[in-house]
C-alpha atoms as a PDB file:
ATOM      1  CA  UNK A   1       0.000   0.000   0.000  1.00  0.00           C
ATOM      2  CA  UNK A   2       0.899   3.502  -0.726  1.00  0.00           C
ATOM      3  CA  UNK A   3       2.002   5.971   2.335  1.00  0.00           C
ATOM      4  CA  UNK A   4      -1.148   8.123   1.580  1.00  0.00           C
ATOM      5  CA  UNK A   5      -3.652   4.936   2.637  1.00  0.00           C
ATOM      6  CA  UNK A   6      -1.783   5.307   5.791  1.00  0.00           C
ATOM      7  CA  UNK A   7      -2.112   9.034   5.897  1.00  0.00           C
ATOM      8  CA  UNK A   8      -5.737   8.555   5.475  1.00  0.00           C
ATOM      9  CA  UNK A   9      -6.089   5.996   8.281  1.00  0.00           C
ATOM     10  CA  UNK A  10      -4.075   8.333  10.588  1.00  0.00           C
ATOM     11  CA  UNK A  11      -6.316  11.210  10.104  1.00  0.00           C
ATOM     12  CA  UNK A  12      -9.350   9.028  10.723  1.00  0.00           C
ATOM     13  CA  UNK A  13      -8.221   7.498  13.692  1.00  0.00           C
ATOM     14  CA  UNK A  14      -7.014  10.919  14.905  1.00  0.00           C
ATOM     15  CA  UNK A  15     -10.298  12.746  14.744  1.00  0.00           C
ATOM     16  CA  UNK A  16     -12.147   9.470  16.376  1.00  0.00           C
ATOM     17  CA  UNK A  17     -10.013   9.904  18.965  1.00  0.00           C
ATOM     18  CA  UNK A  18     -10.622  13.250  19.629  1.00  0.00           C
ATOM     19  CA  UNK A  19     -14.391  12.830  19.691  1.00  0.00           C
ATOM     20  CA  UNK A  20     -13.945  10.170  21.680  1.00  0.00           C
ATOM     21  CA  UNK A  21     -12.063  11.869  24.136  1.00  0.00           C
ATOM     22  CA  UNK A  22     -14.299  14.821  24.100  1.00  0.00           C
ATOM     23  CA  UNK A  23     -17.086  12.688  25.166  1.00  0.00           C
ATOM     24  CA  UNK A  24     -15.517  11.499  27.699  1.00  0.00           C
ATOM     25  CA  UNK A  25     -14.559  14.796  29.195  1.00  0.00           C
ATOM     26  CA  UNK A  26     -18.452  16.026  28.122  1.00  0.00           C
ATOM     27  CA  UNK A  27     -20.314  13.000  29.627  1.00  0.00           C
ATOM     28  CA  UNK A  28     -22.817  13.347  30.258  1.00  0.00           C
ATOM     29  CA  UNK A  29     -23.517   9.977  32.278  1.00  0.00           C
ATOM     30  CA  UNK A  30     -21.167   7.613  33.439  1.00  0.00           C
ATOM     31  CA  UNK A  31     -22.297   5.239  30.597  1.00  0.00           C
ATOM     32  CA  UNK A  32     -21.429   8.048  28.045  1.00  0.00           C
ATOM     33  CA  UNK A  33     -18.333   7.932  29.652  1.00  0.00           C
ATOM     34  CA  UNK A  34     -17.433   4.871  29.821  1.00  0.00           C
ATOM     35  CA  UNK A  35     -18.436   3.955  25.566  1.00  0.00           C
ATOM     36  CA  UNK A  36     -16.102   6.781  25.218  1.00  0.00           C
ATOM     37  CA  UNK A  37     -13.611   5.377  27.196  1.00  0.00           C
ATOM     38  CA  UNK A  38     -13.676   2.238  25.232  1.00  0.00           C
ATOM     39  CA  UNK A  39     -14.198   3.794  22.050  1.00  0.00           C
ATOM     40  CA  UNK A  40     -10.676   5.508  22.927  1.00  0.00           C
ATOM     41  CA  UNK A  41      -9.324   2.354  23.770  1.00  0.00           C
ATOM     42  CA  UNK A  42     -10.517   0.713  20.722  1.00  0.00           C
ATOM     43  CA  UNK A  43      -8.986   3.570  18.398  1.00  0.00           C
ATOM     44  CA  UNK A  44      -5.460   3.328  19.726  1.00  0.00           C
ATOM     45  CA  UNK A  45      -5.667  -0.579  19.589  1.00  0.00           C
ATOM     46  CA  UNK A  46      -6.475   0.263  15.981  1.00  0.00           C
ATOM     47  CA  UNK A  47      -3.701   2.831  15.007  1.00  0.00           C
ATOM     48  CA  UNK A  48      -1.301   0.190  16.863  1.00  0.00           C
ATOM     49  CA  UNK A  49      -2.325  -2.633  14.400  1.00  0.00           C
ATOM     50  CA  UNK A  50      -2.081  -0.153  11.822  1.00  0.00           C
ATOM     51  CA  UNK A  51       1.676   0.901  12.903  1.00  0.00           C
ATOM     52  CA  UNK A  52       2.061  -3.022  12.815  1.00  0.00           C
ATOM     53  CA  UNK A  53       0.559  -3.079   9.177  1.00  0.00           C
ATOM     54  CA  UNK A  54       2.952  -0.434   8.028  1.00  0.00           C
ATOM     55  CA  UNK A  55       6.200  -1.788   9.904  1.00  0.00           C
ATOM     56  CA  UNK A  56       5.820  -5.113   9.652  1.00  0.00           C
ATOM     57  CA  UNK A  57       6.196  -6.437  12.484  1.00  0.00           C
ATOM     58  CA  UNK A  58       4.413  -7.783  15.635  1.00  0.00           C
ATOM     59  CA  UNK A  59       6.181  -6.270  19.279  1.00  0.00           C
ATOM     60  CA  UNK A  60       2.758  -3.647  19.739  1.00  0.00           C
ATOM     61  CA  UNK A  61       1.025  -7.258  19.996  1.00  0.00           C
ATOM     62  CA  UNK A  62       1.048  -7.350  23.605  1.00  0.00           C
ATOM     63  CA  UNK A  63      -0.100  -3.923  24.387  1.00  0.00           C
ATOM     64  CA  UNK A  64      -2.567  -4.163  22.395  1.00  0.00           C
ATOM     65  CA  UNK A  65      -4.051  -7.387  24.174  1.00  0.00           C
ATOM     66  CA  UNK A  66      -3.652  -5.218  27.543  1.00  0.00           C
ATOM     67  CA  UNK A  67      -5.087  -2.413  26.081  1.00  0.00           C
ATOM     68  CA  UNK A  68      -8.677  -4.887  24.543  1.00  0.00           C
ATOM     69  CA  UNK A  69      -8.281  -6.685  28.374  1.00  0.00           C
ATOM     70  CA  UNK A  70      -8.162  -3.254  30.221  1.00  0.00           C
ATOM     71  CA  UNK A  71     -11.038  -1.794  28.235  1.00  0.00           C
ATOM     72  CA  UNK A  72     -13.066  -5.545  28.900  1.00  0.00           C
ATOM     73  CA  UNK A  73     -12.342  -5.066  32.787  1.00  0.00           C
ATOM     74  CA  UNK A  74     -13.358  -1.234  32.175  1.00  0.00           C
ATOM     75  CA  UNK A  75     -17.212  -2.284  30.803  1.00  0.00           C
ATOM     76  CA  UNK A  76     -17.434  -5.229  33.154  1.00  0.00           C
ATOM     77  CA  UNK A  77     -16.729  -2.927  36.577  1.00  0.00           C
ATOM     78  CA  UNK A  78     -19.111   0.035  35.573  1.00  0.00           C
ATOM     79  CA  UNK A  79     -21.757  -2.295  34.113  1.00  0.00           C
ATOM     80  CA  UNK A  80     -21.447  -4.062  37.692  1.00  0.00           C
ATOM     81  CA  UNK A  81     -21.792  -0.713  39.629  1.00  0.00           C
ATOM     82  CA  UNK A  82     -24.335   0.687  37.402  1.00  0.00           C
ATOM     83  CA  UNK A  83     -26.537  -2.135  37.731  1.00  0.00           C
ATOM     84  CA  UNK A  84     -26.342  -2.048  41.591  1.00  0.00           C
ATOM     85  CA  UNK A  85     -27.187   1.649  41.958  1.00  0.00           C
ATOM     86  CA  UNK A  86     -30.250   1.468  39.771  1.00  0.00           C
ATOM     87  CA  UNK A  87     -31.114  -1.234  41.912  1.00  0.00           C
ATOM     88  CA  UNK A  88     -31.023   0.442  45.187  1.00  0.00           C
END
């Protein structure tokens, strides 16, 4: 692929971050928050695979299966605590 795909890709994932983050920041729930949060997380874990794609090579492999585990532990603890203040 041509340097300009990548270009492309690097914009995109820029300005999803960004809008990510300012949701995050913005909120207005905690459940806002936290699909921005892992809507963040997803983004880098997909500008890391595409650094992998460009380099060719593999070493960004493990951070980004901490980075998809992190984000899974995220959505698991706040659907936990959200479900047991609606309850009370």
């Amino acid at each position: 692929m041509t340097a300009w795909v990548f270009i492309v890709i690097g914009v995109m994932l820029t300005a999803a971050a960004i809008m990510a983050l300012y949701r995050v920041i913005r909120g207005p729930s905690i459940l806002d928050r936290m699909i921005a949060s892992d809507m963040l997380l997803t983004t880098i874990i997909c500008a890391l695979g595409a650094e992998m794609v460009y380099n060719s090579h593999t070493r960004s492999l493990s951070a980004m299966l901490v980075l998809a585990t992190t984000a899974f532990l995220g959505s698991v603890v706040v659907a936990r605590y959200v479900s047991r203040n609606k309850h009370s």
